[in-house]
PDB file of N, CA and C in Angstrom:
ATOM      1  N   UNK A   1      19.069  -3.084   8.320  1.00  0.00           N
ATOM      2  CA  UNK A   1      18.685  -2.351   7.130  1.00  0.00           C
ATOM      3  C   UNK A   1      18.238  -0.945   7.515  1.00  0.00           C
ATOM      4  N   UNK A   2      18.310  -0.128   6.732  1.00  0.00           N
ATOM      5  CA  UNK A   2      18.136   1.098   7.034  1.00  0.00           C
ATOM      6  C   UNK A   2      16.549   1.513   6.982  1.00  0.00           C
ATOM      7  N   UNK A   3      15.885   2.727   7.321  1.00  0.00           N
ATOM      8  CA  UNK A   3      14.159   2.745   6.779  1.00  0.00           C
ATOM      9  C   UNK A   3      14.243   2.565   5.509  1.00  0.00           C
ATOM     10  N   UNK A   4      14.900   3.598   4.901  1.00  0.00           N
ATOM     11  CA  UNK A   4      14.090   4.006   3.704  1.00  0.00           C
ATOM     12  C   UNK A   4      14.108   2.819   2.686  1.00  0.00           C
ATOM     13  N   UNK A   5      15.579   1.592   3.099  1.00  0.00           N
ATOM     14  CA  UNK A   5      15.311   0.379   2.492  1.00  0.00           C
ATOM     15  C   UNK A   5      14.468  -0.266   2.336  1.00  0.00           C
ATOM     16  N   UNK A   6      13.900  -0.321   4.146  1.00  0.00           N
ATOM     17  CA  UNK A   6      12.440  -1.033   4.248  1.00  0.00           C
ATOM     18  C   UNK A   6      11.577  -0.193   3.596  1.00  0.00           C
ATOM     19  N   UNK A   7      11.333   0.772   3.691  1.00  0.00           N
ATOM     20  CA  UNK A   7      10.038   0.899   2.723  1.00  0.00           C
ATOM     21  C   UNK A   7      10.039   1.177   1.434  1.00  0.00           C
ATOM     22  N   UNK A   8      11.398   0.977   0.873  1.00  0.00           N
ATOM     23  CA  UNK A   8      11.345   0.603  -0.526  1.00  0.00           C
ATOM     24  C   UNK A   8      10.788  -0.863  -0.811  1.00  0.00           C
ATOM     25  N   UNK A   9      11.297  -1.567  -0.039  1.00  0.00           N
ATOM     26  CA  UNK A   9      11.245  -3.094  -0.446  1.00  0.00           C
ATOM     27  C   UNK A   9       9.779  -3.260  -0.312  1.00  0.00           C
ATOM     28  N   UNK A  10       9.176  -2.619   1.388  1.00  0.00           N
ATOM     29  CA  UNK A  10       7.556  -3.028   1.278  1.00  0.00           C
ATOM     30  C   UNK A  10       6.866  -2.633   0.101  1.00  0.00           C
ATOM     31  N   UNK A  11       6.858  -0.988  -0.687  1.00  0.00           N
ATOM     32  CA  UNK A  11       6.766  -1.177  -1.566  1.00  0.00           C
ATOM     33  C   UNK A  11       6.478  -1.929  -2.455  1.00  0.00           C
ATOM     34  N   UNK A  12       7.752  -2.383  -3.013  1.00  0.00           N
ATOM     35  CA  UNK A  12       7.551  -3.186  -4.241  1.00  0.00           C
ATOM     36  C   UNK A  12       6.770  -4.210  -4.217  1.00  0.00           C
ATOM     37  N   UNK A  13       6.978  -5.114  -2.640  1.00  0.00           N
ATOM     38  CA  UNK A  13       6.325  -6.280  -2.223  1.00  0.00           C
ATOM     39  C   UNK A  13       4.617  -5.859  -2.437  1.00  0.00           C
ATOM     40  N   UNK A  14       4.385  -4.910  -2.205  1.00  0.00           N
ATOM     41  CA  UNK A  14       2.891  -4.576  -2.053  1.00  0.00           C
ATOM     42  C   UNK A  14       2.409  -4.267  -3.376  1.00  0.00           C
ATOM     43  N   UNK A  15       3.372  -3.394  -4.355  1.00  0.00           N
ATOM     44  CA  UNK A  15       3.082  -3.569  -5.903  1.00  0.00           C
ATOM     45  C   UNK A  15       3.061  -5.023  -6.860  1.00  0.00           C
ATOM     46  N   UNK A  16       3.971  -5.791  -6.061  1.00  0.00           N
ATOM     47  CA  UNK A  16       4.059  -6.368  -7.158  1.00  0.00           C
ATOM     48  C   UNK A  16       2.731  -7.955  -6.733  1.00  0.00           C
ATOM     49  N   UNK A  17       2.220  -7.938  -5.333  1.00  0.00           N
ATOM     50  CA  UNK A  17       1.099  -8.479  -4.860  1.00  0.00           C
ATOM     51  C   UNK A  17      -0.329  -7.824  -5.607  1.00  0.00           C
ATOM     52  N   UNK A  18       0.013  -6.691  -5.421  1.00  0.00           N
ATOM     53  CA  UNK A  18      -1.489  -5.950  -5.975  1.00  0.00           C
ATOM     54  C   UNK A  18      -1.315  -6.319  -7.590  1.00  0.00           C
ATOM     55  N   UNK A  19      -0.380  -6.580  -8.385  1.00  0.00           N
ATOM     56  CA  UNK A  19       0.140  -6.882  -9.998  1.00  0.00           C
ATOM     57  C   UNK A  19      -0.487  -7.862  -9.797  1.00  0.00           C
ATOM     58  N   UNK A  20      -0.166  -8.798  -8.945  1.00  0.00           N
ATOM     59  CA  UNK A  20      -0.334 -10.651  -9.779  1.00  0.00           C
ATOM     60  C   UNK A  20      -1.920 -10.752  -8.993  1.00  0.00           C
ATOM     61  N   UNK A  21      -2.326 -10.262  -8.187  1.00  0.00           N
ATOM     62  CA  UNK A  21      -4.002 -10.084  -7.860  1.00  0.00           C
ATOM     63  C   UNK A  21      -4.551  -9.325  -8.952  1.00  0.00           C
ATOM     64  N   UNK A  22      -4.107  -8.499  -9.900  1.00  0.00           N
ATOM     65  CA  UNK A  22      -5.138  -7.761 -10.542  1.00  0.00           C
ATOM     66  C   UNK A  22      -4.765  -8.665 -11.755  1.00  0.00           C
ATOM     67  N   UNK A  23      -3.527  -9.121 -12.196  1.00  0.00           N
ATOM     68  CA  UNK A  23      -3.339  -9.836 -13.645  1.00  0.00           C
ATOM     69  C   UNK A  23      -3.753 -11.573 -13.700  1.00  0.00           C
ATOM     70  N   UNK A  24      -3.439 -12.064 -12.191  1.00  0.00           N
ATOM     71  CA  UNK A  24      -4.418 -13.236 -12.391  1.00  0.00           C
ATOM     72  C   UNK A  24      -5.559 -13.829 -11.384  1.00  0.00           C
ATOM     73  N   UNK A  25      -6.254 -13.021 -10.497  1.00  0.00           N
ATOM     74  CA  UNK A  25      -6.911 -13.224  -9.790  1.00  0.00           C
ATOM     75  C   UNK A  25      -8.627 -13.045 -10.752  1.00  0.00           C
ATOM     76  N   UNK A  26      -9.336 -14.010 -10.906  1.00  0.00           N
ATOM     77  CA  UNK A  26     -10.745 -13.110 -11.804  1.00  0.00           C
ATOM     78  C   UNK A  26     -11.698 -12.760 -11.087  1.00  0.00           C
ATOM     79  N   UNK A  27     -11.836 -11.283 -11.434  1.00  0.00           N
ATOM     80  CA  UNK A  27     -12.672 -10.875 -10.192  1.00  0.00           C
ATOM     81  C   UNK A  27     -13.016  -9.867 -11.613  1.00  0.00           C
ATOM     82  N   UNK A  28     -14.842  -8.952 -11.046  1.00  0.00           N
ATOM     83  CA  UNK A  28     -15.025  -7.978 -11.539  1.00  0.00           C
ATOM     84  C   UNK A  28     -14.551  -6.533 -11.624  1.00  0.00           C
ATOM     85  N   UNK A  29     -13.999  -5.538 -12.609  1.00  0.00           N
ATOM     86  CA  UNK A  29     -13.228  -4.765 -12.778  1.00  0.00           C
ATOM     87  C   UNK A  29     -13.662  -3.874 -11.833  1.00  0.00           C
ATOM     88  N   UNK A  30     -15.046  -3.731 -11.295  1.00  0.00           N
ATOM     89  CA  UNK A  30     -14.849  -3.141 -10.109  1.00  0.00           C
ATOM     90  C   UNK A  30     -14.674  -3.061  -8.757  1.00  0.00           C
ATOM     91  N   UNK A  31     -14.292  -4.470  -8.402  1.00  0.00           N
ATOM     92  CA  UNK A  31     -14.148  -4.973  -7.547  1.00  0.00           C
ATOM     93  C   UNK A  31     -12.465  -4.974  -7.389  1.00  0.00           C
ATOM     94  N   UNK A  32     -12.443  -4.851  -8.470  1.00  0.00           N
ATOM     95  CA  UNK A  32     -10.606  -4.627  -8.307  1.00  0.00           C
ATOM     96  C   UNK A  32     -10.274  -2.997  -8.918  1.00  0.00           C
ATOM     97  N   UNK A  33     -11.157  -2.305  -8.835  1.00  0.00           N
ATOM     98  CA  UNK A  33     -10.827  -0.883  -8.654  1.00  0.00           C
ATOM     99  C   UNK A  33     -11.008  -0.484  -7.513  1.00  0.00           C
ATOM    100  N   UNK A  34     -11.867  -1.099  -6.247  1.00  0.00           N
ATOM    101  CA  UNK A  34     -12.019  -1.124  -4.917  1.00  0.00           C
ATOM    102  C   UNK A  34     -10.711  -1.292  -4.520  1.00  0.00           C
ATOM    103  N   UNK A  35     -10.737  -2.612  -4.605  1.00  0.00           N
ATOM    104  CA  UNK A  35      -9.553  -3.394  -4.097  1.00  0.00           C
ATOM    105  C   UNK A  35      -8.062  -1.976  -4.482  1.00  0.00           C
ATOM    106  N   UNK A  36      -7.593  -1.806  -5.670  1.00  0.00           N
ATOM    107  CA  UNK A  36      -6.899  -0.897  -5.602  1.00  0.00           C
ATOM    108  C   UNK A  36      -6.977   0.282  -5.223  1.00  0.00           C
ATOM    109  N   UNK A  37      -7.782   1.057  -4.996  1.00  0.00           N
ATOM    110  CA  UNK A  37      -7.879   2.127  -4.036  1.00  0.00           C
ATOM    111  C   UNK A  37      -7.703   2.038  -2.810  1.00  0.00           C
ATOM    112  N   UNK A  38      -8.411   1.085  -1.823  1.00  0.00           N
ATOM    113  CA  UNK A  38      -7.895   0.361  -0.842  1.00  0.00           C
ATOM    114  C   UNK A  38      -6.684   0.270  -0.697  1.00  0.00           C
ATOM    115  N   UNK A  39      -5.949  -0.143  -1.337  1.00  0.00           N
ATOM    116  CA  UNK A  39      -5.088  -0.678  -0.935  1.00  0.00           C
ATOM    117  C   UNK A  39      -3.153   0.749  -1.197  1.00  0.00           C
ATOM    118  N   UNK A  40      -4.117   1.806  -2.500  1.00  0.00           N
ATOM    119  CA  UNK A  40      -3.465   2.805  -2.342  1.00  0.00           C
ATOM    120  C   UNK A  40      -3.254   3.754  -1.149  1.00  0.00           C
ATOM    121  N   UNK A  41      -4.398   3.542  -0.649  1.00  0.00           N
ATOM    122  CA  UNK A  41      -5.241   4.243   0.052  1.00  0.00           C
ATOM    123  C   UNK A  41      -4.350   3.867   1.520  1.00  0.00           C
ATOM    124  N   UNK A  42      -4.300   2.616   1.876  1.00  0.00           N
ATOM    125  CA  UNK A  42      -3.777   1.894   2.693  1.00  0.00           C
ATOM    126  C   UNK A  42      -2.172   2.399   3.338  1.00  0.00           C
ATOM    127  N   UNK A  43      -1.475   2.720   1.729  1.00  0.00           N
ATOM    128  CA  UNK A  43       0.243   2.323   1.784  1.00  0.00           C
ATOM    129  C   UNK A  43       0.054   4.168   2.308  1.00  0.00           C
ATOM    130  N   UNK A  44      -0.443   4.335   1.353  1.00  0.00           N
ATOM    131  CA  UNK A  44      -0.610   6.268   2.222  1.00  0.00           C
ATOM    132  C   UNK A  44      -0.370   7.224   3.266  1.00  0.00           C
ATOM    133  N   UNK A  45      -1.390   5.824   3.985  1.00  0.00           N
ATOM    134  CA  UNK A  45      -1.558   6.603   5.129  1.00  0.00           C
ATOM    135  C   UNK A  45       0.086   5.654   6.178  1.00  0.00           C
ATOM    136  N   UNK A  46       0.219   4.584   5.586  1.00  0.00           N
ATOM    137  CA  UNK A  46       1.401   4.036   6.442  1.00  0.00           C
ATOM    138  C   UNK A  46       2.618   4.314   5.787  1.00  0.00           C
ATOM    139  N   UNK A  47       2.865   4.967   5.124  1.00  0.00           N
ATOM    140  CA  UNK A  47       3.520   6.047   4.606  1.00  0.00           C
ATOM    141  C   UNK A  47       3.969   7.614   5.707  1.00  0.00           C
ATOM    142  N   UNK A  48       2.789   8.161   5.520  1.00  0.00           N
ATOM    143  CA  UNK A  48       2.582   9.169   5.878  1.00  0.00           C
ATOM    144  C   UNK A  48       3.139   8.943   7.704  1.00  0.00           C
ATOM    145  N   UNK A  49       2.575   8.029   8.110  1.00  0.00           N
ATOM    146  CA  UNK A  49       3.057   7.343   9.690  1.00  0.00           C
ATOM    147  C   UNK A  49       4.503   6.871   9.656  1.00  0.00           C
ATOM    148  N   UNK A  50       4.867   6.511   8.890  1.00  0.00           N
ATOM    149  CA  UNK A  50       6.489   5.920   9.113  1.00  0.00           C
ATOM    150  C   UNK A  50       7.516   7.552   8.694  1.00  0.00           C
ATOM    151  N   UNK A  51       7.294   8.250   8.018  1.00  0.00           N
ATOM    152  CA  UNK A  51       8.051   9.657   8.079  1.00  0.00           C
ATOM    153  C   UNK A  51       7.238  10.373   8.803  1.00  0.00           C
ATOM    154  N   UNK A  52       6.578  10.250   9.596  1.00  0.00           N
ATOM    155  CA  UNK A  52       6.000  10.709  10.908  1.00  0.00           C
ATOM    156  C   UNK A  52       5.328  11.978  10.722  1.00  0.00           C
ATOM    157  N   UNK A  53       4.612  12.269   9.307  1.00  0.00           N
ATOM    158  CA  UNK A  53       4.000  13.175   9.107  1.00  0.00           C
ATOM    159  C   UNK A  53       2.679  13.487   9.494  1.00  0.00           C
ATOM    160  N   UNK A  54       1.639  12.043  10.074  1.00  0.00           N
ATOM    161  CA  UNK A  54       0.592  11.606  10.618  1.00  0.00           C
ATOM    162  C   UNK A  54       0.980  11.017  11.725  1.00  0.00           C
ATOM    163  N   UNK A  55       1.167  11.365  13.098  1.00  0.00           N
ATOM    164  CA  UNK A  55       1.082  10.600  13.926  1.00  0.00           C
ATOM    165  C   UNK A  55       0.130  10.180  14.501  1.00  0.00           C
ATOM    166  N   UNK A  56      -0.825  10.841  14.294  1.00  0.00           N
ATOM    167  CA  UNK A  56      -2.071  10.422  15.123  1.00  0.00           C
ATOM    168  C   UNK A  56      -1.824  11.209  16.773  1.00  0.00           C
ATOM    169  N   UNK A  57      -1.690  12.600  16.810  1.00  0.00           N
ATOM    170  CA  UNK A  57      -1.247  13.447  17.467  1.00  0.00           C
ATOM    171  C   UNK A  57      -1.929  13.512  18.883  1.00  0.00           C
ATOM    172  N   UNK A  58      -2.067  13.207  20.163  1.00  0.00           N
ATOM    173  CA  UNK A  58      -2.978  13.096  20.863  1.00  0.00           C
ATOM    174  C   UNK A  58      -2.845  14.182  21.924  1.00  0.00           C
ATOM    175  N   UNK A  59      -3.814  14.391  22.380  1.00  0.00           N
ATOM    176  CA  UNK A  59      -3.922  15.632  23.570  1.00  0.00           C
ATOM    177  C   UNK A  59      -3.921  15.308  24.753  1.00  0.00           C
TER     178      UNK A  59
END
Protein backbone atom coordinates (compact mmCIF):
# COMPACT_ATOMS: atom_id res chain seq x y z
CA UNK A 1 0.00 0.00 0.00
CA UNK A 2 1.17 3.23 -0.62
CA UNK A 3 1.63 6.12 2.55
CA UNK A 4 -0.78 8.31 1.89
CA UNK A 5 -3.25 5.15 1.80
CA UNK A 6 -2.06 4.28 5.14
CA UNK A 7 -2.72 7.32 6.61
CA UNK A 8 -5.89 7.75 5.15
CA UNK A 9 -7.15 4.52 6.46
CA UNK A 10 -5.43 5.24 10.08
CA UNK A 11 -7.39 8.12 9.93
CA UNK A 12 -10.63 7.02 9.57
CA UNK A 13 -9.84 4.04 11.94
CA UNK A 14 -8.98 6.64 14.63
CA UNK A 15 -12.21 8.79 13.72
CA UNK A 16 -14.42 6.45 13.59
CA UNK A 17 -12.97 4.82 17.30
CA UNK A 18 -13.03 8.30 18.79
CA UNK A 19 -17.16 8.33 17.15
CA UNK A 20 -18.30 5.12 18.85
CA UNK A 21 -16.22 6.20 22.31
CA UNK A 22 -17.85 9.55 22.34
CA UNK A 23 -21.54 8.20 21.01
CA UNK A 24 -21.58 5.17 23.26
CA UNK A 25 -19.09 5.12 25.87
CA UNK A 26 -20.83 7.23 29.23
CA UNK A 27 -18.47 9.28 30.47
CA UNK A 28 -18.62 13.08 31.60
CA UNK A 29 -18.66 15.71 28.74
CA UNK A 30 -15.55 16.75 30.00
CA UNK A 31 -13.84 14.02 30.20
CA UNK A 32 -14.51 13.38 26.68
CA UNK A 33 -13.47 16.84 25.63
CA UNK A 34 -10.05 15.74 27.22
CA UNK A 35 -10.16 12.63 25.72
CA UNK A 36 -10.72 14.43 22.26
CA UNK A 37 -8.15 16.86 22.36
CA UNK A 38 -5.81 14.21 23.27
CA UNK A 39 -6.34 12.38 20.97
CA UNK A 40 -6.43 15.36 18.16
CA UNK A 41 -3.64 16.38 19.60
CA UNK A 42 -2.06 12.92 19.27
CA UNK A 43 -2.85 12.23 15.26
CA UNK A 44 -0.99 15.82 14.81
CA UNK A 45 1.86 15.42 15.89
CA UNK A 46 2.08 11.72 14.09
CA UNK A 47 1.05 13.39 11.25
CA UNK A 48 3.39 15.99 11.24
CA UNK A 49 6.27 12.91 11.78
CA UNK A 50 5.13 10.70 8.96
CA UNK A 51 5.48 13.78 6.17
CA UNK A 52 8.55 14.42 8.04
CA UNK A 53 7.81 17.88 8.93
CA UNK A 54 8.73 17.15 12.80
CA UNK A 55 11.44 14.95 13.01
CA UNK A 56 12.57 15.46 16.15
CA UNK A 57 15.83 17.00 14.63
CA UNK A 58 18.91 16.11 16.72
CA UNK A 59 22.37 17.70 17.06
Amino acid sequence: MTPLITVIITLVIVGLILWLINSYVPMASSIKSILNIVVVIAVIIWLLRVFGVWGGATL
